[in-house]
C-alpha atoms as a PDB file:
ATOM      1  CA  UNK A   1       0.000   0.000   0.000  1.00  0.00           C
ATOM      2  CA  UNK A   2       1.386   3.713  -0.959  1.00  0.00           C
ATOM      3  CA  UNK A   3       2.006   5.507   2.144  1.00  0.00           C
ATOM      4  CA  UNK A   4      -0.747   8.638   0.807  1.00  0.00           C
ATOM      5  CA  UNK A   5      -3.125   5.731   0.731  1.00  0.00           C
ATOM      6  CA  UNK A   6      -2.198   4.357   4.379  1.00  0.00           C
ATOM      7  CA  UNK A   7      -2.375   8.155   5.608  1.00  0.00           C
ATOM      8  CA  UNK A   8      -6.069   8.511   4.304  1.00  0.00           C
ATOM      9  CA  UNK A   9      -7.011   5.147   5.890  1.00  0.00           C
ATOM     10  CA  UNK A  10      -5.209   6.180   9.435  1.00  0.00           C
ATOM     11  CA  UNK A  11      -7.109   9.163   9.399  1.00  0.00           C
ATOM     12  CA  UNK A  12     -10.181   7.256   8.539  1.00  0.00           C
ATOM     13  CA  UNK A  13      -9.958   4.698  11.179  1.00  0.00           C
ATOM     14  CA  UNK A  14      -9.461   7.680  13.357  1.00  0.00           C
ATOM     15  CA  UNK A  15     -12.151   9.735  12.308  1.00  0.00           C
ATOM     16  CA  UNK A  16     -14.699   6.629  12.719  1.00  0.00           C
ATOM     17  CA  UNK A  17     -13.295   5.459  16.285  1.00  0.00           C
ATOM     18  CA  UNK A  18     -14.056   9.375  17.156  1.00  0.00           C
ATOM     19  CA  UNK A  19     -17.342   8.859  15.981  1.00  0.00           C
ATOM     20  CA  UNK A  20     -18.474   5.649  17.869  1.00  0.00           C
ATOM     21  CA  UNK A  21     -16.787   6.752  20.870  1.00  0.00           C
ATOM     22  CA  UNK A  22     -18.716   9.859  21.212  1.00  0.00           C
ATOM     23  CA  UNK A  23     -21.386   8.058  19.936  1.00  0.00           C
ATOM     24  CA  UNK A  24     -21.571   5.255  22.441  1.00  0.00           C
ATOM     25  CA  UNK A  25     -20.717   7.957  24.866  1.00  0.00           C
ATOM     26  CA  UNK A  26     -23.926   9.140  25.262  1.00  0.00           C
ATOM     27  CA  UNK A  27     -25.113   5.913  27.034  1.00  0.00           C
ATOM     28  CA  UNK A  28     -22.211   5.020  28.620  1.00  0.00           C
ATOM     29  CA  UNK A  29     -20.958   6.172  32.627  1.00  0.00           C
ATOM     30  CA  UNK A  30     -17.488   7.115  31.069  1.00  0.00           C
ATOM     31  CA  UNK A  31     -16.290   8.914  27.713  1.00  0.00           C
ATOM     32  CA  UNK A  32     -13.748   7.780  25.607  1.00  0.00           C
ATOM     33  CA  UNK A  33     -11.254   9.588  24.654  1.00  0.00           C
ATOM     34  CA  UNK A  34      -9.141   9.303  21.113  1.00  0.00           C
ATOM     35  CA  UNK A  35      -5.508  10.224  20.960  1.00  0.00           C
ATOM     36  CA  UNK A  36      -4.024  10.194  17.749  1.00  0.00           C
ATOM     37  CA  UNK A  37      -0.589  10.183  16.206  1.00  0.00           C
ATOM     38  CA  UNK A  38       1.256   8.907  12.786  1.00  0.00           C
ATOM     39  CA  UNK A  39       2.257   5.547  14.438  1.00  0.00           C
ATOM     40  CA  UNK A  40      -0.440   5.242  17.163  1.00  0.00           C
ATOM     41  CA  UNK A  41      -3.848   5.497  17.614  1.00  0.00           C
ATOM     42  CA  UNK A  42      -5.443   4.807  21.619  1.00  0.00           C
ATOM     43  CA  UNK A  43      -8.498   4.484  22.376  1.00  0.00           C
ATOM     44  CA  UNK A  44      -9.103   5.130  26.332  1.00  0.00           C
ATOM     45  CA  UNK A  45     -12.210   4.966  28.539  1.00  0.00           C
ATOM     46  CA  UNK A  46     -11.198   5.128  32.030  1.00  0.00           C
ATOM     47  CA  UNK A  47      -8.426   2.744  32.916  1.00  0.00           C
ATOM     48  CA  UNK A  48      -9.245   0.316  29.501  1.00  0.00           C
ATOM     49  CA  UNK A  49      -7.835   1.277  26.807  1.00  0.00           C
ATOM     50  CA  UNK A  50      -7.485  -0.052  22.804  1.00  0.00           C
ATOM     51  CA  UNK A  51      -3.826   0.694  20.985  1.00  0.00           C
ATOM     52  CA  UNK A  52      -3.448   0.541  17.454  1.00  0.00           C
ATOM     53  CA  UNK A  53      -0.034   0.146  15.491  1.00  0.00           C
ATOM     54  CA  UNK A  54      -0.143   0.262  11.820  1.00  0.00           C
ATOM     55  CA  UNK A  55       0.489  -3.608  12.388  1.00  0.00           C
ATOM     56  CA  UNK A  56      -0.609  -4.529  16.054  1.00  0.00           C
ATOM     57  CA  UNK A  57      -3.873  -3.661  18.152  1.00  0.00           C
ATOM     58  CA  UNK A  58      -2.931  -4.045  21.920  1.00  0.00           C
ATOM     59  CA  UNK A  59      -5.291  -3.758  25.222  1.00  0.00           C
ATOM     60  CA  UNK A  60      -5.170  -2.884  28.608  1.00  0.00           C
ATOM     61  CA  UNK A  61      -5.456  -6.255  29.510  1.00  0.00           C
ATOM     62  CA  UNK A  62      -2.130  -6.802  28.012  1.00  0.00           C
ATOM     63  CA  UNK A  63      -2.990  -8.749  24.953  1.00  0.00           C
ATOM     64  CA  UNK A  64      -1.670  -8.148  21.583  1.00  0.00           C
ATOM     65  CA  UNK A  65      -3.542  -8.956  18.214  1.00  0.00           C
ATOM     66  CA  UNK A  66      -2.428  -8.497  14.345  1.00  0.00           C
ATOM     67  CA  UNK A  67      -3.801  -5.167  13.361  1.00  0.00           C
ATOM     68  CA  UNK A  68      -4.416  -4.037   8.847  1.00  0.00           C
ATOM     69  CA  UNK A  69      -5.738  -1.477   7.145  1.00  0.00           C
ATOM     70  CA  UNK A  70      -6.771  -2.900   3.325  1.00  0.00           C
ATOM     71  CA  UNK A  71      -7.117  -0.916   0.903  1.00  0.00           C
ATOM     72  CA  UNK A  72     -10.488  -1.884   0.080  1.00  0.00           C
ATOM     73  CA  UNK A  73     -11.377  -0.046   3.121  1.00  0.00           C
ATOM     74  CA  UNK A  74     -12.220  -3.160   5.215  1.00  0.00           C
ATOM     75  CA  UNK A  75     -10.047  -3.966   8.617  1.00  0.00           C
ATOM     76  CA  UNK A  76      -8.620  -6.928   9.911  1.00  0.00           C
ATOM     77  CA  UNK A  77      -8.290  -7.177  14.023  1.00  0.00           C
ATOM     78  CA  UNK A  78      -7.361 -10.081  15.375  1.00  0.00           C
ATOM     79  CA  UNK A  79      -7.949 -13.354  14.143  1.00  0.00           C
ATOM     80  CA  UNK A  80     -11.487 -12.298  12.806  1.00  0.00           C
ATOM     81  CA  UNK A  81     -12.206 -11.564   9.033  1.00  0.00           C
ATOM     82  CA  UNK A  82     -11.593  -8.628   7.470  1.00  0.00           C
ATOM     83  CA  UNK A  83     -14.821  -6.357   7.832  1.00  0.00           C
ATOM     84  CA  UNK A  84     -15.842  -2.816   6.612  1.00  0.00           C
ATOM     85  CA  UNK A  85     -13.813  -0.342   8.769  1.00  0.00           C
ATOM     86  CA  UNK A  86     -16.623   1.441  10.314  1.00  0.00           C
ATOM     87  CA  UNK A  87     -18.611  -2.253  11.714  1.00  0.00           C
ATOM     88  CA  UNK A  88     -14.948  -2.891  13.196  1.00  0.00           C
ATOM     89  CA  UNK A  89     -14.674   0.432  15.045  1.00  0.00           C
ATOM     90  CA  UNK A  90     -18.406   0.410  16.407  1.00  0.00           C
ATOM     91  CA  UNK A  91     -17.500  -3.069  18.006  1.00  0.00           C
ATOM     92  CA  UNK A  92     -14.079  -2.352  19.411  1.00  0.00           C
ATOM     93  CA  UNK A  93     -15.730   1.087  20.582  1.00  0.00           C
ATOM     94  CA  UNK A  94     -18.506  -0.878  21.941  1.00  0.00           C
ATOM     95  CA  UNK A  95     -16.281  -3.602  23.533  1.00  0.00           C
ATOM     96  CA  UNK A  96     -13.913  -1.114  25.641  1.00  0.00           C
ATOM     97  CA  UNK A  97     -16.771   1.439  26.465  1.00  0.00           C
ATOM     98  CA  UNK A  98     -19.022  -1.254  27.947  1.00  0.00           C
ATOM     99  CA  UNK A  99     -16.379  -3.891  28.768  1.00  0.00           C
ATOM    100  CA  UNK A 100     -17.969  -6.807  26.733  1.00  0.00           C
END
């Protein structure tokens, strides 16, 4: 992948964990908070909190999980199928904001 295409899907991925956070903050007791840089994006809600890597997704809980952008748009995370980037972000959101 071309590294103007891997910028625009970082800032995607970004843009759309934003989204669900604030989002799913509406219902939730905490918000989440987004922090965003060119080699990291964190998710945090409270002490939990969801690290991406261009190639690794870690967690407070101290795992670590293969992490891709495509550039079809879809995401891989973990050892689950790729899926459309924005039904990957409102279940990771979902999973650290309501500890599921």
């Amino acid at each position: 992948m071309n590294a103007a295409l891997h910028t625009e899907l970082w800032t995607s991925w970004a843009a759309v964990l934003r989204s669900y956070a604030a989002a799913h903050g509406l219902n939730a007791p905490q918000h989440a908070v987004v922090e965003v840089s060119a080699e990291k994006i964190t998710l945090r809600v409270g002490s939990r909190w969801l690290a991406f890597t261009p190639e690794q997704m870690e967690t407070s809980e101290g795992a670590a999980k293969p992490f891709a952008l495509h550039e079809d748009g879809t995401v891989s995370a973990g050892d689950d199928a790729p899926e459309e980037m924005d039904f990957a972000a409102e279940r990771l959101v979902r999973g650290v904001m309501f500890e599921e």
